[in-house]
Protein backbone atom coordinates (compact mmCIF):
# COMPACT_ATOMS: atom_id res chain seq x y z
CA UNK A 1 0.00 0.00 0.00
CA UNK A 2 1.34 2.99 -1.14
CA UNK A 3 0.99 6.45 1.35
CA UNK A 4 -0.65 9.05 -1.09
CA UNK A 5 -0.85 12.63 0.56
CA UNK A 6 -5.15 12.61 -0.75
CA UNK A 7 -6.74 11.15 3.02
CA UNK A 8 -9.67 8.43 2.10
CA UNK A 9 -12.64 9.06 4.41
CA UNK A 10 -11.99 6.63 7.28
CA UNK A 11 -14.51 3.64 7.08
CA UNK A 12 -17.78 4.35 9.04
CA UNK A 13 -17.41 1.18 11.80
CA UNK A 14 -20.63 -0.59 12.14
CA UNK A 15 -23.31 -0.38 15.19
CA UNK A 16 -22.03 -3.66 17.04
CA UNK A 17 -18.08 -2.31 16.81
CA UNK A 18 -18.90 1.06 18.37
CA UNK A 19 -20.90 -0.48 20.85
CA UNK A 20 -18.48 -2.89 21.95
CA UNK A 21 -15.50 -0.39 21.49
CA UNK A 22 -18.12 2.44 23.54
CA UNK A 23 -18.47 -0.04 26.37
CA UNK A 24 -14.71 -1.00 26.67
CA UNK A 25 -14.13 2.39 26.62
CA UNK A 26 -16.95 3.30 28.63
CA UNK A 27 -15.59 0.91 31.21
CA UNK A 28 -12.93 2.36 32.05
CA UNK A 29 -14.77 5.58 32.28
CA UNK A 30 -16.78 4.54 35.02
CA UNK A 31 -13.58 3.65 36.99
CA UNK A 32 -12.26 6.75 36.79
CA UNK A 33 -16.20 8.56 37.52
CA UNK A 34 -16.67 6.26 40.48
CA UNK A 35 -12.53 6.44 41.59
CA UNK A 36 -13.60 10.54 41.37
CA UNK A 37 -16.48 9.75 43.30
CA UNK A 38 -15.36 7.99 46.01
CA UNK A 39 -12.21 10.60 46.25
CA UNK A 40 -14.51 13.75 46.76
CA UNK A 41 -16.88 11.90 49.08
CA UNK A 42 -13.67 11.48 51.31
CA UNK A 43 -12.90 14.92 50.95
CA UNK A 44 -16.52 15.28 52.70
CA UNK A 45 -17.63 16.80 49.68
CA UNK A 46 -21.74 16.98 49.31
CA UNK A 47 -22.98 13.27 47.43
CA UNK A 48 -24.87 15.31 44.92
CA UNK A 49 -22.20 17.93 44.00
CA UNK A 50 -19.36 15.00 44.16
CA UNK A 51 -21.21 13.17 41.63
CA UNK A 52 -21.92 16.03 39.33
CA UNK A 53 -18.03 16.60 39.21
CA UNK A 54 -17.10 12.88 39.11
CA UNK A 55 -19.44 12.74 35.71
CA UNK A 56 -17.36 15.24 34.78
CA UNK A 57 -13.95 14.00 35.38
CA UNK A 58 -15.42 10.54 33.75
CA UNK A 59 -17.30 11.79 30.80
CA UNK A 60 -13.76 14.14 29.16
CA UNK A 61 -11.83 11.15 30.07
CA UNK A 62 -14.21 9.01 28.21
CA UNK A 63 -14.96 11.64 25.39
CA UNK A 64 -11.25 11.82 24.92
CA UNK A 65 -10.83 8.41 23.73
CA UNK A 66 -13.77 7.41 22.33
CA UNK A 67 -13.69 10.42 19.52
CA UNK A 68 -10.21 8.99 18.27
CA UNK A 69 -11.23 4.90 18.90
CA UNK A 70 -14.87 4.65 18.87
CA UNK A 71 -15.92 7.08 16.41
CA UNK A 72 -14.60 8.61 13.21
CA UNK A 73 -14.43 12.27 14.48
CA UNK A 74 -14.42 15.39 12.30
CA UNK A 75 -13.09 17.68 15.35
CA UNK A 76 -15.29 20.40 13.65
CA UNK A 77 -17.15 23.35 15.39
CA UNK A 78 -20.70 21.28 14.79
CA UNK A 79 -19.01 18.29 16.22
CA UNK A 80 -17.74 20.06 19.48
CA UNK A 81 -20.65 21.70 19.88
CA UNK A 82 -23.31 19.03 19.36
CA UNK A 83 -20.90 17.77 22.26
CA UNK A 84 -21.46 20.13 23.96
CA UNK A 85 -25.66 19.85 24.13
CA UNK A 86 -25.78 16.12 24.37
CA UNK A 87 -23.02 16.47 27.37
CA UNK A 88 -25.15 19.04 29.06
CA UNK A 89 -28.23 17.24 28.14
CA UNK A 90 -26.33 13.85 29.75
CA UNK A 91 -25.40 15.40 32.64
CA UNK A 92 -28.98 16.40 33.90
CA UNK A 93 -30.11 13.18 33.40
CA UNK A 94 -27.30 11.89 35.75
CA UNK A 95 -27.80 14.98 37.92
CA UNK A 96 -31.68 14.24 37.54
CA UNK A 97 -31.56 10.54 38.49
CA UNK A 98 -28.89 10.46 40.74
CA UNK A 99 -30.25 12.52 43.04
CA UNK A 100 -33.82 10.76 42.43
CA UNK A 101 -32.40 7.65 43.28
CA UNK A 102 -30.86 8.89 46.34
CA UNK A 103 -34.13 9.93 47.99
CA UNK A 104 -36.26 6.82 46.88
CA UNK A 105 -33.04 4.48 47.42
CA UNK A 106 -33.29 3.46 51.49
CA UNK A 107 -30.55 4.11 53.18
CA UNK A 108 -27.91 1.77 53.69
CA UNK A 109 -23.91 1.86 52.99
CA UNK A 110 -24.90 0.86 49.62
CA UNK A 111 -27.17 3.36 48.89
CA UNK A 112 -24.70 6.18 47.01
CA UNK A 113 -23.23 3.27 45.10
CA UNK A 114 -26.22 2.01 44.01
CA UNK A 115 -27.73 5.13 43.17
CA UNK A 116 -24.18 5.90 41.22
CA UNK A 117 -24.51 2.55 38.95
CA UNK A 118 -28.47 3.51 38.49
CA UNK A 119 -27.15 7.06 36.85
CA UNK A 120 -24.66 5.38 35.11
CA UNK A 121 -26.51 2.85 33.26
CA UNK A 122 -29.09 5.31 32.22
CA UNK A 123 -26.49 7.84 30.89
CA UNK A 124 -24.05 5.92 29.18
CA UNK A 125 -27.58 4.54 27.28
CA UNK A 126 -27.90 7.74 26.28
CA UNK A 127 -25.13 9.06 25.51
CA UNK A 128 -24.15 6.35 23.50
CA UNK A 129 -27.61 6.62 21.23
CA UNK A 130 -26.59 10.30 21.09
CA UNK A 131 -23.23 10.18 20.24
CA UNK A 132 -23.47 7.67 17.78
CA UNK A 133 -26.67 9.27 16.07
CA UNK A 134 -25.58 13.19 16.53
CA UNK A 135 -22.56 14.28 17.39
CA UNK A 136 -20.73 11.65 15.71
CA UNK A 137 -23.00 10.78 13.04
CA UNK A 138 -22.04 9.72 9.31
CA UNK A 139 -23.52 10.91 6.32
CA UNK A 140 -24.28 8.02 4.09
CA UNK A 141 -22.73 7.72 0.45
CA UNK A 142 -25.03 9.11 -2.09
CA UNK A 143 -24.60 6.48 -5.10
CA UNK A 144 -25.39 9.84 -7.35
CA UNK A 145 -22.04 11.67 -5.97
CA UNK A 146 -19.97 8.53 -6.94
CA UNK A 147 -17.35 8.23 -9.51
CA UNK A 148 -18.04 8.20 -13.15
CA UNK A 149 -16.71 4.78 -13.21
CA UNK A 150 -18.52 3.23 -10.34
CA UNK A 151 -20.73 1.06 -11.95
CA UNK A 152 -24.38 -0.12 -10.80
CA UNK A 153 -24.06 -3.46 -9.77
CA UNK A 154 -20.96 -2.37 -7.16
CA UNK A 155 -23.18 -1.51 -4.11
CA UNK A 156 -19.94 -0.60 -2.06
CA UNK A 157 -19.13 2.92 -1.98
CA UNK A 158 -15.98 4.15 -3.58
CA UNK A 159 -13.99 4.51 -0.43
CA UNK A 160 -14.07 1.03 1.03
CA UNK A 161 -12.43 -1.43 -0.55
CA UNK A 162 -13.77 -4.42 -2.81
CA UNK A 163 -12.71 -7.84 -2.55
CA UNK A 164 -11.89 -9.20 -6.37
CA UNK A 165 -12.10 -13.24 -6.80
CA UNK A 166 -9.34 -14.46 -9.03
C-alpha cells in the first residue's frame, strides 16, 4: 500500500463495533467517575455535587478516547458543539436521576453506590444513542455523488475497498 498525501474518508465502523468499542471504553470511564467519586466523598464533599463533578472528570476522560477509537471524528465546530448539548443534556439526566435515586433508594452503605450505577446505566444509554446518532454521526454515500466509473451493480461505496475473486 502505497501512502498518497489525498486522506480516504476513514470507514464508518458498524453499530455492534462502536458499541463494543463504547463499552470498553466506557468501562474504564466509570472507573475513573466512580474512583472521582469515592475521592470527593472522602474529601466530605456533598454526594450530589461529588457526583456532578465525578461525571465530569469521567465523561472528558471518556470523550477523549472514544472520539479517536470509537468514532470517526471530524473535530469540527458542529461536532464540538453538538458535544457540547448532548453532554449538558447527559449530565442532567445523571444529575436528575442520581439525586432521584438517592431519595427513593433506602438508606444503607450501599445506597450512594447504588444510586451511582443507576445514573450510570441510564447515561451511558444515552449518551451512547446520542453520540453515535448526533454528534458523531455519518452521512451516508449518495450512489449519485460517486465516480463516473462506479458502476451499478458495485453496491460498495468508492472509499471502502472491494474484494476481487481471481
Amino acid at each position: 500500500m502505497s501512502s498518497n498525501s489525498t486522506a480516504e474518508p476513514r470507514p464508518h465502523k458498524g453499530f455492534f463495533t462502536q458499541a463494543f468499542r463504547f463499552a470498553l471504553v466506557g468501562a474504564g470511564g466509570a472507573v475513573v467517575d466512580y474512583g472521582s467519586l469515592t475521592a470527593l466523598l472522602a474529601l466530605e464533599t456533598w454526594p450530589e455535587l461529588a457526583r456532578i463533578l465525578s461525571f465530569t472528570i469521567g465523561s472528558t476522560a471518556v470523550y477523549l478516547v472514544n472520539r479517536r477509537w470509537t468514532f470517526t471524528s471530524t473535530r469540527s465546530r458542529r461536532e464540538v458543539a453538538t458535544l457540547a448539548v448532548v453532554l449538558a443534556l447527559t449530565f442532567a439526566l445523571v444529575a436528575g436521576v442520581n439525586a432521584l435515586a438517592l431519595r427513593l433508594l433506602p438508606q444503607g452503605p450501599w445506597q450512594i453506590t447504588l444510586a451511582w450505577a443507576i445514573s450510570q446505566a441510564v447515561a451511558t444509554t444515552f449518551n451512547f444513542l446520542a453520540q453515535r446518532t448526533v454528534v458523531f454521526r455519518q452521512k451516508t454515500p449518495n450512489p449519485a455523488t460517486w465516480p463516473q466509473n462506479h458502476h451499478e451493480d458495485q453496491n460498495t461505496p468508492p472509499h471502502v475497498p472491494r474484494h476481487r475473486s481471481g
